[in-house]
N, C-alpha and C. Protein backbone atom coordinates (compact mmCIF):
# COMPACT_ATOMS: atom_id res chain seq x y z
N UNK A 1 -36.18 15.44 155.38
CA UNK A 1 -34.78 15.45 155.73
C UNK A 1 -33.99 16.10 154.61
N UNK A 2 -33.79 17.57 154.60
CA UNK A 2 -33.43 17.65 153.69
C UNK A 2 -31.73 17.99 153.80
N UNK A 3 -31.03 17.73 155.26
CA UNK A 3 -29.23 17.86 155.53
C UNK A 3 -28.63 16.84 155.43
N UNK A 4 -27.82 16.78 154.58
CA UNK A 4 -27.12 15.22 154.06
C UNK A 4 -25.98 15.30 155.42
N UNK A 5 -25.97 13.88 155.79
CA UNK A 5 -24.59 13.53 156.77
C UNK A 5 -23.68 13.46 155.95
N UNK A 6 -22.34 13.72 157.30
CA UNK A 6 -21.21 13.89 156.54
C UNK A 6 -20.93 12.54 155.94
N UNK A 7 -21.64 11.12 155.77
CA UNK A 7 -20.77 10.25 155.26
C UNK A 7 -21.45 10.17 153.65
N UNK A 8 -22.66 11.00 153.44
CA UNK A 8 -22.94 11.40 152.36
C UNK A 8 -21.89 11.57 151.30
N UNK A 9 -21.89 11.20 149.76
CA UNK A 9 -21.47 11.79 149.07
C UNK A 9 -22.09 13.19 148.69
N UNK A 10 -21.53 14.25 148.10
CA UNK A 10 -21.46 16.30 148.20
C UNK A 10 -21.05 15.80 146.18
N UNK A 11 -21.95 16.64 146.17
CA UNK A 11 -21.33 17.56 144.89
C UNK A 11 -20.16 18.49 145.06
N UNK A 12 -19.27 18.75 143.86
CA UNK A 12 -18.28 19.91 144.24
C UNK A 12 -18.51 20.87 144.50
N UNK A 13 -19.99 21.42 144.31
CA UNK A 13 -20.88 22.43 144.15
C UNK A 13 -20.81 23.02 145.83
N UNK A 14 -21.62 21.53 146.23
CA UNK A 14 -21.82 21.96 147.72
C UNK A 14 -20.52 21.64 149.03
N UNK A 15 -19.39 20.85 148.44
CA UNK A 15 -18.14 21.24 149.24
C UNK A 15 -17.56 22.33 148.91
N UNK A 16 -17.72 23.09 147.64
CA UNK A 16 -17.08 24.59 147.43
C UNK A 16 -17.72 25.23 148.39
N UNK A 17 -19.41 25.42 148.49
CA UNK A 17 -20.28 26.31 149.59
C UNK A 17 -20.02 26.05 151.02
N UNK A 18 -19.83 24.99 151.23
CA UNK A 18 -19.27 24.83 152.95
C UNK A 18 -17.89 25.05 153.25
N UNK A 19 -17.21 25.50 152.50
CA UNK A 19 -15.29 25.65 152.63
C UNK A 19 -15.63 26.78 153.23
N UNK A 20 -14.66 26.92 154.40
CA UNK A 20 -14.99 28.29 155.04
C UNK A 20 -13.70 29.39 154.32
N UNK A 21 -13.74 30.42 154.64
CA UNK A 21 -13.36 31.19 153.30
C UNK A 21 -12.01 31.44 154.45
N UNK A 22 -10.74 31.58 153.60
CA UNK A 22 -9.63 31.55 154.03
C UNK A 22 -8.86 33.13 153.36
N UNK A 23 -8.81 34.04 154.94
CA UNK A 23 -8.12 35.91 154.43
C UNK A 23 -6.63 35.15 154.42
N UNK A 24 -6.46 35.13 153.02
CA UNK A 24 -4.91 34.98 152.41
C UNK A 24 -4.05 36.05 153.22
N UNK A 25 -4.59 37.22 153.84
CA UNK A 25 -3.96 38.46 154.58
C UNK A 25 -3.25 37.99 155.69
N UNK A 26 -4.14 37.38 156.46
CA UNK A 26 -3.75 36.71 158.11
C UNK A 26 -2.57 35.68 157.82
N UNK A 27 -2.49 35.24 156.84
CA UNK A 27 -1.09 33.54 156.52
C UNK A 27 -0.21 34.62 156.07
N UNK A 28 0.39 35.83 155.88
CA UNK A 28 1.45 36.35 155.80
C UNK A 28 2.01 35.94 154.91
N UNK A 29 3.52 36.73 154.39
CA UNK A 29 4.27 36.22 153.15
C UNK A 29 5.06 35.26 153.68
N UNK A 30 5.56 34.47 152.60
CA UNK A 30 6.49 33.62 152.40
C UNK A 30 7.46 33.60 152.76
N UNK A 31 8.07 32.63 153.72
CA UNK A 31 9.79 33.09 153.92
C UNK A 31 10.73 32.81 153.36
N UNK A 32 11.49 33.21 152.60
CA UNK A 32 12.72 32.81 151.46
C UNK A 32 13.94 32.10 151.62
N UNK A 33 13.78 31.28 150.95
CA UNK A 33 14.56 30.08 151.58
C UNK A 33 15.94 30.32 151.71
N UNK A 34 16.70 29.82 152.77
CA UNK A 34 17.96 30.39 152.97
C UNK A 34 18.91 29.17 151.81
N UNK A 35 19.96 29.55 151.74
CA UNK A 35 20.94 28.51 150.76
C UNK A 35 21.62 27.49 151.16
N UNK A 36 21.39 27.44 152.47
CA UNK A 36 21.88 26.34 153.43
C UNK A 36 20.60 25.09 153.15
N UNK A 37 19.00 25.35 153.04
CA UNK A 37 18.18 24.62 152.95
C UNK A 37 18.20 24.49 151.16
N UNK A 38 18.72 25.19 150.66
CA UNK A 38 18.77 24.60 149.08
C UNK A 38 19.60 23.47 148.93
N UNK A 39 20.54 23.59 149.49
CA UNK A 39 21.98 22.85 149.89
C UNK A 39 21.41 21.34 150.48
N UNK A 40 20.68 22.11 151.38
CA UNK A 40 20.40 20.25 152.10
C UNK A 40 19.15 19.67 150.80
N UNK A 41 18.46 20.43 150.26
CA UNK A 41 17.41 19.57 149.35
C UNK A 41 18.23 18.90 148.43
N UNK A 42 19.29 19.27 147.52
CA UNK A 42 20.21 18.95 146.10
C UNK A 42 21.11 17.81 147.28
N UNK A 43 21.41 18.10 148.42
CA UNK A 43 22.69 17.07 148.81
C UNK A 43 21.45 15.63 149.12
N UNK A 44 20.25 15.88 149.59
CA UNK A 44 19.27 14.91 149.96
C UNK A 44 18.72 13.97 148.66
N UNK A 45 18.52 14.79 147.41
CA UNK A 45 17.86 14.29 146.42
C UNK A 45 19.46 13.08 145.53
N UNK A 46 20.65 13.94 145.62
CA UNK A 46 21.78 13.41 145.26
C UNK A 46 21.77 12.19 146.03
N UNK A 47 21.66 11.89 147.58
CA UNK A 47 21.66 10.66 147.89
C UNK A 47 20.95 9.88 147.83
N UNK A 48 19.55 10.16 147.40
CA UNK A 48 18.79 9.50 147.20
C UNK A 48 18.94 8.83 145.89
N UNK A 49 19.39 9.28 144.94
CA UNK A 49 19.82 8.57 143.63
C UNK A 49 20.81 7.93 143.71
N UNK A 50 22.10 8.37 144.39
CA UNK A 50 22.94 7.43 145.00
C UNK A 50 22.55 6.02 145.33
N UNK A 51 21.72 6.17 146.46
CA UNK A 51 21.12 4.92 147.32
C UNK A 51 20.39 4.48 146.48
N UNK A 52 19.66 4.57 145.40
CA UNK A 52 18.50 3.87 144.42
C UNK A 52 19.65 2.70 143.16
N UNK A 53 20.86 3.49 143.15
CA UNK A 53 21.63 3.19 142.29
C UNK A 53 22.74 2.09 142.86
N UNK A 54 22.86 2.20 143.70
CA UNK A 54 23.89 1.62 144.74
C UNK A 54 23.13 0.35 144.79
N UNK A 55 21.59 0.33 145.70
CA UNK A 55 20.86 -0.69 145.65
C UNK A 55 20.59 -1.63 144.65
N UNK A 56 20.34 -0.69 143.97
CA UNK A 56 19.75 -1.41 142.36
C UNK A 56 20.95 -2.54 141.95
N UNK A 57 22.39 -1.88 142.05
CA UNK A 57 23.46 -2.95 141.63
C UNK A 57 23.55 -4.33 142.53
N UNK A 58 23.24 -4.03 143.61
CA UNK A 58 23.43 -4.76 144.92
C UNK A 58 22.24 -6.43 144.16
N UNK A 59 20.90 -5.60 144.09
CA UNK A 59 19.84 -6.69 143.82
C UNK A 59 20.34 -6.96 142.35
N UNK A 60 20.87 -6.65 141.71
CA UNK A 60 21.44 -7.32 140.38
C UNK A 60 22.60 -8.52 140.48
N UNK A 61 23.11 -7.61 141.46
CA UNK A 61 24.30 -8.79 141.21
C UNK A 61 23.92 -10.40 142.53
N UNK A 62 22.99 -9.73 142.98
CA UNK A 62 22.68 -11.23 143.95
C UNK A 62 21.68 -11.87 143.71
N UNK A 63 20.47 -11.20 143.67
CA UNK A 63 19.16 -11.45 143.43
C UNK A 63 19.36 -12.04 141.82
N UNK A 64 19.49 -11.22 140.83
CA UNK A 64 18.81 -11.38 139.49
C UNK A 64 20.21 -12.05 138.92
N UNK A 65 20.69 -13.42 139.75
CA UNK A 65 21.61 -13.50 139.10
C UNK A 65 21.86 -13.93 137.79
């Protein structure tokens, strides 16, 4: 028996040899992000620190009294 099942542990050796090979050509370029989606990441990450900060006071002043 020399074909290991897949619940086998693989060397990196032999999951590098079974990766099927991927033409970087066919996935095309990149599409450049418009400034409207920069806009929503900085306004998303801003509320999220908001809300971490907002919370955080909330469990201070009740919780950890």
């Amino acid at each position: 028996m020399s074909s290991q099942s897949p619940f086998e542990p693989h060397t990196e050796e032999e999951v590098v040899e079974r990766a099927p090979e991927v033409d970087e050509s066919a996935l095309g370029e990149c599409e450049p992000w418009d400034s409207w989606e920069t806009k929503l990441v900085w306004w998303s990450i801003g509320i999220g620190i908001a809300g971490l900060i907002v919370l955080g006071a909330i469990i201070n002043v009740t919780i950890l009294k």
